[in-house]
C-alpha atoms as a PDB file:
ATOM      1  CA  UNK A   1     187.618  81.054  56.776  1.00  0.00           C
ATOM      2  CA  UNK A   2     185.432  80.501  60.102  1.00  0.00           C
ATOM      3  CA  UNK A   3     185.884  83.853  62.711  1.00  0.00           C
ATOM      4  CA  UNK A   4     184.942  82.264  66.025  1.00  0.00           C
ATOM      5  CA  UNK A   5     183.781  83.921  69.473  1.00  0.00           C
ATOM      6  CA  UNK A   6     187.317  84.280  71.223  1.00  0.00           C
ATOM      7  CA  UNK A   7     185.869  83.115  74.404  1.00  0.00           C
ATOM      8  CA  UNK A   8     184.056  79.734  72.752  1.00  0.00           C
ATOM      9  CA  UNK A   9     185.909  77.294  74.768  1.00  0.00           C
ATOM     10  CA  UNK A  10     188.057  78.838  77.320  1.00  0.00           C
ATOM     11  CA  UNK A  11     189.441  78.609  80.703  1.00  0.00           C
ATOM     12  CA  UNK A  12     190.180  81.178  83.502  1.00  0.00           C
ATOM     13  CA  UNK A  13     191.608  81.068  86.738  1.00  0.00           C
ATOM     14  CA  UNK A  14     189.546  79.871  89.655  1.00  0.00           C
ATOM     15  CA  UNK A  15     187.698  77.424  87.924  1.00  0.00           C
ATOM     16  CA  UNK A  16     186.506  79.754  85.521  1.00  0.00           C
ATOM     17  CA  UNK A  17     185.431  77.957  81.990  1.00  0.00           C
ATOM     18  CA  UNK A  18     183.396  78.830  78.778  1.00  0.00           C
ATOM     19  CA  UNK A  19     181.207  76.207  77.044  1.00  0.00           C
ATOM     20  CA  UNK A  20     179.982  77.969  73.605  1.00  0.00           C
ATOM     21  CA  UNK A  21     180.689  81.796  74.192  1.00  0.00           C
ATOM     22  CA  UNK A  22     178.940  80.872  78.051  1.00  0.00           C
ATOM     23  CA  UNK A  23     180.712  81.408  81.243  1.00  0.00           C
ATOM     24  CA  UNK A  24     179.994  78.398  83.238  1.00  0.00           C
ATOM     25  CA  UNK A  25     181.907  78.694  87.096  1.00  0.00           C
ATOM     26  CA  UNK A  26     181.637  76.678  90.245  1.00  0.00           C
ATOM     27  CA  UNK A  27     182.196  78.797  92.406  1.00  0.00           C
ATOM     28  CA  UNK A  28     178.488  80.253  92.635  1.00  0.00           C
ATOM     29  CA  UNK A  29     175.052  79.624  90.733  1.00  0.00           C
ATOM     30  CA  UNK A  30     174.682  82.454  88.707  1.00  0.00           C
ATOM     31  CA  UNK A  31     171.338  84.346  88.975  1.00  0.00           C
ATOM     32  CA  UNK A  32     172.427  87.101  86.215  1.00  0.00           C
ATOM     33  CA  UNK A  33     173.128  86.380  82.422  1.00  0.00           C
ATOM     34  CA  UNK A  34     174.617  89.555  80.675  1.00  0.00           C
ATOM     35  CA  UNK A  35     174.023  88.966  77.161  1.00  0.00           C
ATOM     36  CA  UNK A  36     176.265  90.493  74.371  1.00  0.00           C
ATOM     37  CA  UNK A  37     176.742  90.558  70.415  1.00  0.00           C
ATOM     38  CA  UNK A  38     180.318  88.791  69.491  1.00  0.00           C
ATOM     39  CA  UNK A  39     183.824  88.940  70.442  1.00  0.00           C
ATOM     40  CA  UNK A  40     185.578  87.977  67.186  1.00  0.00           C
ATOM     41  CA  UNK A  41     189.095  85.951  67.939  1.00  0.00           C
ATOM     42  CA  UNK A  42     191.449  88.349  66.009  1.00  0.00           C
ATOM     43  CA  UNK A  43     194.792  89.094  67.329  1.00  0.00           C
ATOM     44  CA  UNK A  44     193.736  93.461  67.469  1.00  0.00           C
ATOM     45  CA  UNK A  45     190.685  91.732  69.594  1.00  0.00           C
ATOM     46  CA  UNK A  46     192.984  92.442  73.042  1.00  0.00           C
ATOM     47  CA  UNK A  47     190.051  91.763  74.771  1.00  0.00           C
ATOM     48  CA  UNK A  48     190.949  88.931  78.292  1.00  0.00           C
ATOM     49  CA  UNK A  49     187.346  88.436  79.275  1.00  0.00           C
ATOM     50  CA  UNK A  50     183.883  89.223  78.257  1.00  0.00           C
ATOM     51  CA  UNK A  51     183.808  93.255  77.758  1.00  0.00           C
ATOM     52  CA  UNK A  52     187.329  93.462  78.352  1.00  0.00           C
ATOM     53  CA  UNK A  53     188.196  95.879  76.085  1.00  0.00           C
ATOM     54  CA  UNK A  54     184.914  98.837  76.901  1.00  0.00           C
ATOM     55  CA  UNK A  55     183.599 100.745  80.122  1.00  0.00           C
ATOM     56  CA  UNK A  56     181.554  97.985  81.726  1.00  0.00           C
ATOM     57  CA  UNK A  57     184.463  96.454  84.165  1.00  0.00           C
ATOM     58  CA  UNK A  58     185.452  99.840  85.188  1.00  0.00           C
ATOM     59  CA  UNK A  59     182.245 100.857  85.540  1.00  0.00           C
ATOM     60  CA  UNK A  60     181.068  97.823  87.653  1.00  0.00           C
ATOM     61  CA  UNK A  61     184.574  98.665  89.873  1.00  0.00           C
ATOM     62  CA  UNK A  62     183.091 101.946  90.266  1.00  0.00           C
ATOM     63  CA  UNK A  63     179.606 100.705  91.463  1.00  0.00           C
ATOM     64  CA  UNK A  64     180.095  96.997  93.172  1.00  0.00           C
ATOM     65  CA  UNK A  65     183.550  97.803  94.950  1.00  0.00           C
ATOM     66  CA  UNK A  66     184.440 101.747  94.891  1.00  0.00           C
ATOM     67  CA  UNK A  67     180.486 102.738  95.174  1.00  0.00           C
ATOM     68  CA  UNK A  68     181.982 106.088  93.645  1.00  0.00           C
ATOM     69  CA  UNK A  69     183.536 107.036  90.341  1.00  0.00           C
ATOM     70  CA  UNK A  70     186.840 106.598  90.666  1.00  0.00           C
ATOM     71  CA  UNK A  71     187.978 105.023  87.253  1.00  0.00           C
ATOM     72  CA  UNK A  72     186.777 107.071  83.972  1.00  0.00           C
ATOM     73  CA  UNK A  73     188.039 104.954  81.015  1.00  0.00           C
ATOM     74  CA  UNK A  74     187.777 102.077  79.418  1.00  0.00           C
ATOM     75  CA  UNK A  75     189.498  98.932  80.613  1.00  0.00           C
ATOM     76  CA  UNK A  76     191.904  98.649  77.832  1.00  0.00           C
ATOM     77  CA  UNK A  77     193.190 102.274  78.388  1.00  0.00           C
ATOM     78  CA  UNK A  78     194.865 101.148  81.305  1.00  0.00           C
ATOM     79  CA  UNK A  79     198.165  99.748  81.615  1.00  0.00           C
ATOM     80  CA  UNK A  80     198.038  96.916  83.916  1.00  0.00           C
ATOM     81  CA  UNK A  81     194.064  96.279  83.360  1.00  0.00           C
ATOM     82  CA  UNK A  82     192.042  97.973  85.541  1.00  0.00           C
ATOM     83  CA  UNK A  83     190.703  95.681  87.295  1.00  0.00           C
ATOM     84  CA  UNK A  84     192.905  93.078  86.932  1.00  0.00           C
ATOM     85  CA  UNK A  85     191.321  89.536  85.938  1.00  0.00           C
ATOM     86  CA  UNK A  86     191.323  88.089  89.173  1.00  0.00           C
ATOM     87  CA  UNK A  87     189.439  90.950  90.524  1.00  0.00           C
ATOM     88  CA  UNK A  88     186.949  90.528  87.175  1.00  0.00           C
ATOM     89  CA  UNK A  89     186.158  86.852  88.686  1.00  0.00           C
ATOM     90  CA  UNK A  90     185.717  87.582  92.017  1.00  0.00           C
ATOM     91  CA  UNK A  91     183.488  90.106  91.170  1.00  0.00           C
ATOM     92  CA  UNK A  92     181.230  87.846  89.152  1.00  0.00           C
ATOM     93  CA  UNK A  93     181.449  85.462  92.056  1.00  0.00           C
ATOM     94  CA  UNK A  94     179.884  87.914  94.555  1.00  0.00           C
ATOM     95  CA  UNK A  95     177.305  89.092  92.027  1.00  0.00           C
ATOM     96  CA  UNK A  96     176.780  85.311  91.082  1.00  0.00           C
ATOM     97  CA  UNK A  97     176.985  87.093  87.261  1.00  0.00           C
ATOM     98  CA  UNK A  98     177.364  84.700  84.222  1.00  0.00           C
ATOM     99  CA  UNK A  99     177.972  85.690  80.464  1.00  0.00           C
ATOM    100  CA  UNK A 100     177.361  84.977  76.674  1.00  0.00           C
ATOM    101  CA  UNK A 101     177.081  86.602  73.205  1.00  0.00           C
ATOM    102  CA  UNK A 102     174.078  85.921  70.529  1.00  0.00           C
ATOM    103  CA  UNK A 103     177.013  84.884  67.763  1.00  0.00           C
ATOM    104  CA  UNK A 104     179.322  81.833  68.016  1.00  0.00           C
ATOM    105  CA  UNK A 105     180.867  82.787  64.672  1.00  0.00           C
ATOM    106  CA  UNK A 106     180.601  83.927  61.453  1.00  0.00           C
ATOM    107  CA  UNK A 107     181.615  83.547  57.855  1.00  0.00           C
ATOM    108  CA  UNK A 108     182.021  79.770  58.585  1.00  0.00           C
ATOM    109  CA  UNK A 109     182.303  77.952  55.438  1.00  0.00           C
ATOM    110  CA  UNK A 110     183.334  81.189  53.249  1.00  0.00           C
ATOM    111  CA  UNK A 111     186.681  80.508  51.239  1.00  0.00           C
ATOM    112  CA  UNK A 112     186.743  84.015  50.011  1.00  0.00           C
ATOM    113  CA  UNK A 113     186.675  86.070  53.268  1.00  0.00           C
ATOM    114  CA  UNK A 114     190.098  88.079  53.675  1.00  0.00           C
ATOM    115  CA  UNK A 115     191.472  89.692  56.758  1.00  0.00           C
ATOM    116  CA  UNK A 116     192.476  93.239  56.054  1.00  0.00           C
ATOM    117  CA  UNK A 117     194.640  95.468  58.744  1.00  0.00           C
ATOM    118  CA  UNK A 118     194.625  99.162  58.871  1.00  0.00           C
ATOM    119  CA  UNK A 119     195.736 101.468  61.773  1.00  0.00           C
ATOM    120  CA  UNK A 120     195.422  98.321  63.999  1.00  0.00           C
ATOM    121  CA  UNK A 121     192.505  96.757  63.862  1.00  0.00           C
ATOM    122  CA  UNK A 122     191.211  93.956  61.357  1.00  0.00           C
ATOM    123  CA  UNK A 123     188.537  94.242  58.979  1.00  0.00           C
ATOM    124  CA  UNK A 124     186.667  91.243  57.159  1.00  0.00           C
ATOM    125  CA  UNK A 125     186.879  91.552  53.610  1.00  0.00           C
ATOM    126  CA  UNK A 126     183.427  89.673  51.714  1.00  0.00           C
ATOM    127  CA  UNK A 127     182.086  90.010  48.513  1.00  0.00           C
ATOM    128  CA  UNK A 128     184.143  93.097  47.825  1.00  0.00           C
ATOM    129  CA  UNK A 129     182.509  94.843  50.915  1.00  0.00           C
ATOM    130  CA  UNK A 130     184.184  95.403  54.137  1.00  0.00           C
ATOM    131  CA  UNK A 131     183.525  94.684  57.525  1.00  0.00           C
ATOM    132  CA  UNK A 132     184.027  95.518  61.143  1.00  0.00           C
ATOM    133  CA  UNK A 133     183.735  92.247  63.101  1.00  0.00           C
ATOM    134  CA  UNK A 134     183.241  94.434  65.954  1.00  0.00           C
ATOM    135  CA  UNK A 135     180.450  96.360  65.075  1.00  0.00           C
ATOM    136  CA  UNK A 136     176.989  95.232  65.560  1.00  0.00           C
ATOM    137  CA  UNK A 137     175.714  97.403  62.290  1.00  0.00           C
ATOM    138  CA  UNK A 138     178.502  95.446  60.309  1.00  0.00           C
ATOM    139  CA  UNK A 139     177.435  91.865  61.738  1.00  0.00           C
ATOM    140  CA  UNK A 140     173.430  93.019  61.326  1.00  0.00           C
ATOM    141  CA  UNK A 141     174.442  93.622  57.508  1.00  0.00           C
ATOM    142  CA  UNK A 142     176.681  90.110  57.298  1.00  0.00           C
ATOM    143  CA  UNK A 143     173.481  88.561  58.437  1.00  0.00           C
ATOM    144  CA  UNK A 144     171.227  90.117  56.270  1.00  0.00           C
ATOM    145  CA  UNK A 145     173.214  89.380  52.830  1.00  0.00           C
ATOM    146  CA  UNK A 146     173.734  85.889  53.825  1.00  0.00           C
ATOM    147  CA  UNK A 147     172.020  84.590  56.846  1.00  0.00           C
ATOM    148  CA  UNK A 148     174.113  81.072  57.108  1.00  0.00           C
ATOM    149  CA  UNK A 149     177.010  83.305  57.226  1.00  0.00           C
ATOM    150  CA  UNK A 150     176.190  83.632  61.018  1.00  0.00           C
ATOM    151  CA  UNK A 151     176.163  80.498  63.773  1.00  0.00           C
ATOM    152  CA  UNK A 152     173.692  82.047  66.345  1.00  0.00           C
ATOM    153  CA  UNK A 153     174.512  80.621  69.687  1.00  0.00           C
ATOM    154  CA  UNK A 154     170.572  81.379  70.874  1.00  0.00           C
ATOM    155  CA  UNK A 155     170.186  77.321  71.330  1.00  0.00           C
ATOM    156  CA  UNK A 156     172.349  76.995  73.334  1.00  0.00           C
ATOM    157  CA  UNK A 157     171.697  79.878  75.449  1.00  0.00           C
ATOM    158  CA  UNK A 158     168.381  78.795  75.617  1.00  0.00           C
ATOM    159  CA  UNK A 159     169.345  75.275  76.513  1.00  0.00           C
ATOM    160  CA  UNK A 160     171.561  76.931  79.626  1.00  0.00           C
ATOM    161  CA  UNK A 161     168.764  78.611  80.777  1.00  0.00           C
ATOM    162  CA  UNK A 162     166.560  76.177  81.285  1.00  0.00           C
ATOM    163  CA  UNK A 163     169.483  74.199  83.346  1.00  0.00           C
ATOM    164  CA  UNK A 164     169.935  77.123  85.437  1.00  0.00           C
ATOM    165  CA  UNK A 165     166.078  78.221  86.312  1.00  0.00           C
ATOM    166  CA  UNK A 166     167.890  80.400  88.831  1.00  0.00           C
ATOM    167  CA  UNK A 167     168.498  82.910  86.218  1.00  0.00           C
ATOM    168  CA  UNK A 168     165.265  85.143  85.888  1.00  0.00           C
ATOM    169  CA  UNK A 169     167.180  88.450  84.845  1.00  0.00           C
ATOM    170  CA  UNK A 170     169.303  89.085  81.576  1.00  0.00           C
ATOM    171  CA  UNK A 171     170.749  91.976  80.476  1.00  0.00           C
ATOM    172  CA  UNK A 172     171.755  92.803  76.654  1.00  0.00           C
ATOM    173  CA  UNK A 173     173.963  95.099  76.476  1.00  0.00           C
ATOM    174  CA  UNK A 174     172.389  96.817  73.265  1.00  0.00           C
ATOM    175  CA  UNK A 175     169.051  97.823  71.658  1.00  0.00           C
ATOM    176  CA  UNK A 176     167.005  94.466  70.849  1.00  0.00           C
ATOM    177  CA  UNK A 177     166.442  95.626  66.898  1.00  0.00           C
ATOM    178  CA  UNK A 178     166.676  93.515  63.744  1.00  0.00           C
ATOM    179  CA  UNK A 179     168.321  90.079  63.941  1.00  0.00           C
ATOM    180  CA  UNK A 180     169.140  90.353  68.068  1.00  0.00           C
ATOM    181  CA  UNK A 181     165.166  90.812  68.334  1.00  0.00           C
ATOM    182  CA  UNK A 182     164.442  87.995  66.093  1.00  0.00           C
ATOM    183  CA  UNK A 183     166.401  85.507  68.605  1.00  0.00           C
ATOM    184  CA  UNK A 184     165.229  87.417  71.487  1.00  0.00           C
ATOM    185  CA  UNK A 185     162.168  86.417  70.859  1.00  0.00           C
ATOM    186  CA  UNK A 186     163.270  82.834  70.902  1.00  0.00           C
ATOM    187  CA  UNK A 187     164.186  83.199  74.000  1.00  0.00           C
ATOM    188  CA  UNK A 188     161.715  84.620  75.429  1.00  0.00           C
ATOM    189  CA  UNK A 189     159.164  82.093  73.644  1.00  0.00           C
ATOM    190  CA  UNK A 190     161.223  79.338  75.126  1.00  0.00           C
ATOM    191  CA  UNK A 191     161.078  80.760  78.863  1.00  0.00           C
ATOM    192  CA  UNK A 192     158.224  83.192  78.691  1.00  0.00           C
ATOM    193  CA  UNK A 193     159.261  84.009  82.237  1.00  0.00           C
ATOM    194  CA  UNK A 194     162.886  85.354  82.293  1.00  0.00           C
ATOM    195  CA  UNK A 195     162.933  88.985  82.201  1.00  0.00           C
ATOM    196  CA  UNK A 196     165.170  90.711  79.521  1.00  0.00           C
ATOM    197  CA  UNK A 197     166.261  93.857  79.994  1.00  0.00           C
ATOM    198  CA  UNK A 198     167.935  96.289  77.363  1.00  0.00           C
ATOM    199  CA  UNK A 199     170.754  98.192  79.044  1.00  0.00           C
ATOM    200  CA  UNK A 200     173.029 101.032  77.499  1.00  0.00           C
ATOM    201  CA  UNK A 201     175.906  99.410  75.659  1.00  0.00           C
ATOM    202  CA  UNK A 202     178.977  99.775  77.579  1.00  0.00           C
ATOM    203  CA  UNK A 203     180.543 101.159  74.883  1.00  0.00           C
ATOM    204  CA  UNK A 204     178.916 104.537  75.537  1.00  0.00           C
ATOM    205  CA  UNK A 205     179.032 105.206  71.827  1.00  0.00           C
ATOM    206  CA  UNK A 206     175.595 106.400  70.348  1.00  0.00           C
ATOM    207  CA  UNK A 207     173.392 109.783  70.231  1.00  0.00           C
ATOM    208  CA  UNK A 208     171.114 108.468  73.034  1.00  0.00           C
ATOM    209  CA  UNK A 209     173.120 108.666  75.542  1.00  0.00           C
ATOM    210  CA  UNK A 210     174.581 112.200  74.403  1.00  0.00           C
ATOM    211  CA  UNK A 211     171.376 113.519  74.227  1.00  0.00           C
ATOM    212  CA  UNK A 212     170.007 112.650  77.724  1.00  0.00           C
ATOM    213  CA  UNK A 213     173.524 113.730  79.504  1.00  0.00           C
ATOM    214  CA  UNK A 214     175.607 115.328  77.628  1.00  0.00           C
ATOM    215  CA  UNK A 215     177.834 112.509  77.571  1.00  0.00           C
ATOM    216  CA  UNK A 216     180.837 114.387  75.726  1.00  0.00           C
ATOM    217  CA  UNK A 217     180.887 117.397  77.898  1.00  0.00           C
ATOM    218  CA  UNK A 218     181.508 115.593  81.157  1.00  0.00           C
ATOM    219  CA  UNK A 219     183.175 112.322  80.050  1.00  0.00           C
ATOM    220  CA  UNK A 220     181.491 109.159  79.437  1.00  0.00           C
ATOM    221  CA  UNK A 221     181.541 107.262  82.620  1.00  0.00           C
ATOM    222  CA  UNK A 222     179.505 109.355  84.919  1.00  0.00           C
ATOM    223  CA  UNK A 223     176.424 109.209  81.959  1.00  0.00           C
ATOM    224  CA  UNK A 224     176.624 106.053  81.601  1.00  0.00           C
ATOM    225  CA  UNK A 225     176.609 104.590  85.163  1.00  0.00           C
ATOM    226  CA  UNK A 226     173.260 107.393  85.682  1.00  0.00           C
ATOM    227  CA  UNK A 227     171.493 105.374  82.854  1.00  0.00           C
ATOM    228  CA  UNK A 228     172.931 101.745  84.023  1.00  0.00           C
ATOM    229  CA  UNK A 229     171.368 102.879  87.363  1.00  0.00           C
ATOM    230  CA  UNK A 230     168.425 105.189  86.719  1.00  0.00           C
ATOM    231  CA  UNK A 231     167.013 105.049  83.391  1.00  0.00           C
ATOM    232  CA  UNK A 232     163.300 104.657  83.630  1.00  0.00           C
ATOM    233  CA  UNK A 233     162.235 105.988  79.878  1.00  0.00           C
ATOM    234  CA  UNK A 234     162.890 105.503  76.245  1.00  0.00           C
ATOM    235  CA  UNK A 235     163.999 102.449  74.636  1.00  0.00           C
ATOM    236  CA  UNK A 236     166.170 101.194  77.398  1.00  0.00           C
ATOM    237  CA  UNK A 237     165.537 100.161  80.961  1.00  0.00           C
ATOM    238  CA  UNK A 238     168.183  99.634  83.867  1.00  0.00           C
ATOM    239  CA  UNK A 239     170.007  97.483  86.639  1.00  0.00           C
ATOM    240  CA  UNK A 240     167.209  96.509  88.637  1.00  0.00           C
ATOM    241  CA  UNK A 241     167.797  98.380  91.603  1.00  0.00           C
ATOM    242  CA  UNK A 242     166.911  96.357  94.336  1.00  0.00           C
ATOM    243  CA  UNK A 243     169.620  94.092  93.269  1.00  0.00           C
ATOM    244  CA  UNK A 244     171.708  96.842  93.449  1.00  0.00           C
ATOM    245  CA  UNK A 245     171.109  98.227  97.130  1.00  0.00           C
ATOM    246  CA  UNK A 246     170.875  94.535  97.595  1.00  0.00           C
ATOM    247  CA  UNK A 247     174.932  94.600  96.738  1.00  0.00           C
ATOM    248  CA  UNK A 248     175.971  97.536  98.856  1.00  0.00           C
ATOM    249  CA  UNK A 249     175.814  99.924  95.869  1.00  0.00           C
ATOM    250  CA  UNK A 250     174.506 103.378  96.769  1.00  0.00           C
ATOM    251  CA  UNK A 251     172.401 104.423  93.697  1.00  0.00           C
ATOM    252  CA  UNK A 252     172.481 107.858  95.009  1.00  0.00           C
ATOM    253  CA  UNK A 253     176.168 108.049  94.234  1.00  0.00           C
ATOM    254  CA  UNK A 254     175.524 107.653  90.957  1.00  0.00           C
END
């Protein structure tokens, strides 16, 4: 049973398309690659876009169009999305932002896997041991048991970068440890020159995060959105913040 990207080969409104797990638009050249982990296509995976389902459209509504907090929960909390799709692409289109994961799928040639559901979400059942598809700890440990049991999409990544030398900035949306370092690194050995920057997971889960700000005494948003914008220490960096000021964002809002 093969779990594939949900986004692998897609296609969104305003010429909005996906070529393995990478948004590819017309609209714009993108000069920004945001670079995730995997979005598994599972049916409690409610997610409509890349990060659809955390804090990083709301927060980029707070910082590229509201320039103040004004939204404080994840995307999928709200009922219509907040912000709606079409907003989501027109914001990419002004930020000239493109996206991909490191995994196109996993378990691919595995007749044993079973899907499991409990309280609403799906768990991958391998070997006797069970898995969040979700979780990057979970996917770290499919990889490690077996590594063919995970299709890295690095190639191609690697291949769209070098189409696009426009792109000098990318920013993975987790600590570079374990197997995301080791194809990192091929990256980066392929085009020495892009910059790749580790930014605080939009999930705002982790102690990191609580420890610097206190994250669960004042909500998660306003941390996160301080380190997205002006984290200078420890083992993440930030939105470079020229390109910020550069899009109308006031970092002293934030």
């Amino acid at each position: 049973m093969k779990i594939e990207h949900k986004f692998i080969d897609s296609e969104f409104e305003k010429n909005f398309k996906t070529e393995n797990a990478i948004l590819k638009h017309k609209l714009d050249k993108a000069e920004v690659l945001i670079l995730g982990t995997f979005n598994p296509n599972l049916k409690s995976n409610k997610a409509d876009f890349f990060y659809g389902r955390n804090y990083f459209w709301t927060g980029f509504k707070n910082l590229f169009v509201e320039n103040k907090i004004i939204y404080h929960n994840e995307r999928l909390e709200y009922c219509p999305y907040e912000p709606t799709l079409s907003e989501i692409t027109d914001i990419c289109s002004k930020l000239k932002l493109t996206f991909s994961d490191l995994i196109l799928s996993i378990f691919d040639d595995e007749d044993k896997l079973k899907i499991k559901e409990k309280r609403g979400k799906e768990y991958l059942v391998y070997n006797e041991t069970e898995y969040n598809p979700i979780s990057d700890k979970d996917l770290e440990k499919i990889n490690k048991e077996k590594e063919e049991n995970v299709s890295w999409n690095t190639e191609n990544i690697i291949k769209f970068l070098k189409d696009n030398k426009q792109i000098k900035k990318v920013y993975f949306t987790r600590r570079a440890t374990n197997c995301w370092l080791k194809q990192l690194k091929k990256i980066k050995k392929e085009i020495p020159d892009i910059k790749i920057v580790e930014i605080y997971t939009p999930s705002a889960q982790g102690g990191a995060l609580h420890q610097q700000t206190n994250l669960y005494g004042e909500g998660k948003m306003k941390p996160l959105l301080k380190h997205w914008v002006h984290n200078k220490s420890g083992n993440y960096g930030c939105l470079d913040n020229n390109w910020l000021i550069k899009n109308k964002v006031n970092i002293n809002e934030f």
